[in-house]
Protein backbone atom coordinates (compact mmCIF):
# COMPACT_ATOMS: atom_id res chain seq x y z
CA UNK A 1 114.84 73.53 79.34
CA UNK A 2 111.80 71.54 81.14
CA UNK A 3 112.03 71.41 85.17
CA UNK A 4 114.11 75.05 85.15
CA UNK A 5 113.33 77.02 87.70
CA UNK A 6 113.80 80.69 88.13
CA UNK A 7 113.91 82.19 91.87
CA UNK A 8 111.90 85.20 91.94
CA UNK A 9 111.76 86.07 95.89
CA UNK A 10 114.03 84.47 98.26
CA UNK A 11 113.13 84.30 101.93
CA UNK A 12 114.31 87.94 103.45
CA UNK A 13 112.74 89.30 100.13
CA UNK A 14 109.44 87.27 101.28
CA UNK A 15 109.65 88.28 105.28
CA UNK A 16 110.31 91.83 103.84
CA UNK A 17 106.72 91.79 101.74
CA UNK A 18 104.78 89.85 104.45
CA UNK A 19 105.91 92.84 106.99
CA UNK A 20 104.82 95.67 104.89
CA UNK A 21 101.38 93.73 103.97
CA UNK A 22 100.80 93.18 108.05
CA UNK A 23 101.23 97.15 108.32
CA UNK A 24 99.20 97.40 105.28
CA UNK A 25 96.72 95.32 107.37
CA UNK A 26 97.22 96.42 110.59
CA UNK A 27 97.08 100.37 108.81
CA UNK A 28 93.26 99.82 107.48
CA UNK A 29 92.36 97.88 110.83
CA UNK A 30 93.94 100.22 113.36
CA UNK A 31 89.82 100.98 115.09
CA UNK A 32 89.26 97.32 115.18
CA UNK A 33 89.67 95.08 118.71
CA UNK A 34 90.40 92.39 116.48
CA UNK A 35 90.21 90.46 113.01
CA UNK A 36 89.49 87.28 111.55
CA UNK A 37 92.79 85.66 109.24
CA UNK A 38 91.63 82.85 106.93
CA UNK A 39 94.06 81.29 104.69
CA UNK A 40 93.18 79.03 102.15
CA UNK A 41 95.11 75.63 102.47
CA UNK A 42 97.41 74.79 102.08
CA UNK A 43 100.21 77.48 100.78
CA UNK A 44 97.34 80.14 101.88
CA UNK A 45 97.06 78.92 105.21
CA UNK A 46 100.73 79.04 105.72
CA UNK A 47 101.22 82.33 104.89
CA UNK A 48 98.51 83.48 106.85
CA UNK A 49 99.86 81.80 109.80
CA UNK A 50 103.01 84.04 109.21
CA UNK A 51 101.17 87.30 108.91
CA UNK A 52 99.61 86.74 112.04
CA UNK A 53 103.16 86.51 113.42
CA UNK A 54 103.82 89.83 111.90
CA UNK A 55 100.17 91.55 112.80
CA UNK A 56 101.22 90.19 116.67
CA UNK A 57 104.80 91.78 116.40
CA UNK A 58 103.43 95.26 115.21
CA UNK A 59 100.27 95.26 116.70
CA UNK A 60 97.98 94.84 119.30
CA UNK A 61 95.09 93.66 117.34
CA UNK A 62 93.61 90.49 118.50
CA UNK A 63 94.08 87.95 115.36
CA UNK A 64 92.40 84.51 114.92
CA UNK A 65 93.83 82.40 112.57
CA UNK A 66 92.01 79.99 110.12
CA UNK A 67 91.97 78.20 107.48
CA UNK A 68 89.74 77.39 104.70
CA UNK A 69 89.69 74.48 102.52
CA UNK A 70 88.30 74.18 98.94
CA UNK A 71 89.37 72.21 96.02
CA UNK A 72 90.68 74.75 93.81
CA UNK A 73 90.35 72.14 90.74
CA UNK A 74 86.81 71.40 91.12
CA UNK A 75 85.72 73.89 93.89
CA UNK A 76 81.44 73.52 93.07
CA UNK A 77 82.01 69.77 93.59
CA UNK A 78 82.66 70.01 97.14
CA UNK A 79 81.82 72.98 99.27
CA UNK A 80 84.46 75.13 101.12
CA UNK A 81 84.87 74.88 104.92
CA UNK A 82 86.89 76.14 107.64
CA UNK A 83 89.24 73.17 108.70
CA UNK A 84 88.17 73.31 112.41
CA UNK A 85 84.04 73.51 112.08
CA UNK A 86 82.25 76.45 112.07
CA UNK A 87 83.19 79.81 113.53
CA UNK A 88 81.11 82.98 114.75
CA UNK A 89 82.16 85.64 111.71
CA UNK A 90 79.39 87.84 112.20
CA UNK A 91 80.74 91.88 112.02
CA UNK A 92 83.96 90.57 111.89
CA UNK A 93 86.78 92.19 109.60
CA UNK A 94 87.92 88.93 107.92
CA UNK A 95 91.41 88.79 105.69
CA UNK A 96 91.31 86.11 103.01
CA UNK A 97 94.82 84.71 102.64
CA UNK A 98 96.38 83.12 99.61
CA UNK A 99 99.83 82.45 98.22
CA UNK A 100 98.93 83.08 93.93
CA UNK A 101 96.32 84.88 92.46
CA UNK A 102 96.01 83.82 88.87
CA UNK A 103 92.78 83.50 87.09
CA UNK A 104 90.56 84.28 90.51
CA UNK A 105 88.55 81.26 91.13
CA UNK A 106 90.46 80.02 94.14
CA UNK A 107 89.63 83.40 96.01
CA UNK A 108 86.21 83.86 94.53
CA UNK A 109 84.96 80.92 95.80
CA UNK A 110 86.81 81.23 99.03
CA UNK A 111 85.18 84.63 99.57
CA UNK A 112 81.63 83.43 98.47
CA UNK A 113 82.08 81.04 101.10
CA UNK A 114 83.21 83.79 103.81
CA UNK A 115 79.96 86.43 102.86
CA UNK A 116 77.68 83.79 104.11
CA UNK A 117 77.97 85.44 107.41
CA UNK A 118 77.41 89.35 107.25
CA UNK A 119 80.95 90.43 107.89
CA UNK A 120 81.57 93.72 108.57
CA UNK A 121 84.38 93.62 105.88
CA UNK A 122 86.58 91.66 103.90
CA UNK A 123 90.11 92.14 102.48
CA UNK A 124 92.12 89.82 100.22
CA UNK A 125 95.78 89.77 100.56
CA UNK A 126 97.97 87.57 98.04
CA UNK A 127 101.66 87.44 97.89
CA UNK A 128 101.62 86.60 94.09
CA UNK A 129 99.56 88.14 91.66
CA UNK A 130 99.77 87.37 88.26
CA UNK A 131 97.21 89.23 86.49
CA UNK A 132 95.81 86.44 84.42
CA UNK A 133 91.94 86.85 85.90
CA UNK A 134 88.78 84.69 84.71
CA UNK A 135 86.76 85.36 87.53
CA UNK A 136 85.63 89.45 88.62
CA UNK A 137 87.80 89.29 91.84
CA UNK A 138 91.03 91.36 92.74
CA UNK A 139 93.75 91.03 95.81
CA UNK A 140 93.31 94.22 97.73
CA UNK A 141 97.19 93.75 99.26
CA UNK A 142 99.55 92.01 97.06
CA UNK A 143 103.62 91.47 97.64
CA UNK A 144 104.32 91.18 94.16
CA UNK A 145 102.42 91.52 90.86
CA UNK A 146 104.28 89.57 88.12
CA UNK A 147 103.29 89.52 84.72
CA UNK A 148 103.79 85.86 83.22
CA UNK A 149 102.48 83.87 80.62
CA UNK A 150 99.92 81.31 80.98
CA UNK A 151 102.23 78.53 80.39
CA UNK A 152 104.91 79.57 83.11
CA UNK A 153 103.99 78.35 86.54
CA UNK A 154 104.46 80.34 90.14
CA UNK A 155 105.44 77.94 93.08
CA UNK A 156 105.67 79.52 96.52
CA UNK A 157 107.99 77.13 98.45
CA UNK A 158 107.86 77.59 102.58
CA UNK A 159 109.81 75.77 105.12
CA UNK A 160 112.78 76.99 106.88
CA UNK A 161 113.85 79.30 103.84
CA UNK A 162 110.60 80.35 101.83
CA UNK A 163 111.01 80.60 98.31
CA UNK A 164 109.11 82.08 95.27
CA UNK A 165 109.91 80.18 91.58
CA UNK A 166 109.22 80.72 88.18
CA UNK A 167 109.31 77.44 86.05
């Protein structure tokens, strides 16, 4: 039936998986002062803004947020940028943020926009990953890895109760 929707993580499911990927962050960062979180808009950029929650909760690294935009359907036809102008990334550890991994593009541009500065590293994190790749680029931390088909669609819902759905 068109428009159904299946709910695949509800919100404590979805705080649960962003706390373990802030350890999981915080784990392979515990030597550094700081890092660098940039979330691609707009789902991205909202889940990066509440895994630097977590990060502060758990941890006392020192975590700038930012966000990146990029068209994902056209992203050669306008060039990425960081919402707020430019920002200092040399030998930083940077953490690429986005909500769905699917074919790759989204986060390979989004990352060939990033390594224009020599960062010291970078680390994707995704909280979908569907495994459906087109582009040489994996999530390094993933909350879920779901195997769907190509014509089934992943929405990641936030507000006051974040969602996850399968249509």
């Amino acid at each position: 039936m068109a428009g159904e929707r299946t709910l695949v993580l509800e919100h404590e499911r979805i705080q649960r998986k962003l706390r373990r990927i802030a350890i999981q962050v915080y784990e392979e960062n515990v030597n550094e002062p700081g890092l660098v979180l940039v979330g691609i808009a707009p789902r991205g950029a909202k889940l990066a803004a509440r895994l630097k929650a977590h990060l502060e909760e758990i941890s006392p690294l020192a975590v700038d947020l930012h966000e990146l935009v990029l068209d994902k359907d056209a992203p050669v036809k306008s060039m990425a940028h960081l919402a707020h102008g430019t920002v200092d990334l040399n030998g930083r550890v940077v953490v690429l943020v986005d909500d769905v991994l699917m074919s790759g593009r989204t986060l390979m541009y989004a990352a060939a926009h990033l390594i224009t500065s020599p960062l010291k590293r970078l680390t994707t994190v995704v909280l979908v990953d569907r495994r459906h790749r087109s582009f040489p680029i994996r999530a390094d931390i993933v909350g879920l890895t779901l195997t769907t088909t190509l014509q089934e669609h992943i929405s990641v819902v936030f507000g006051k109760k974040d969602a996850v759905y399968l249509s």
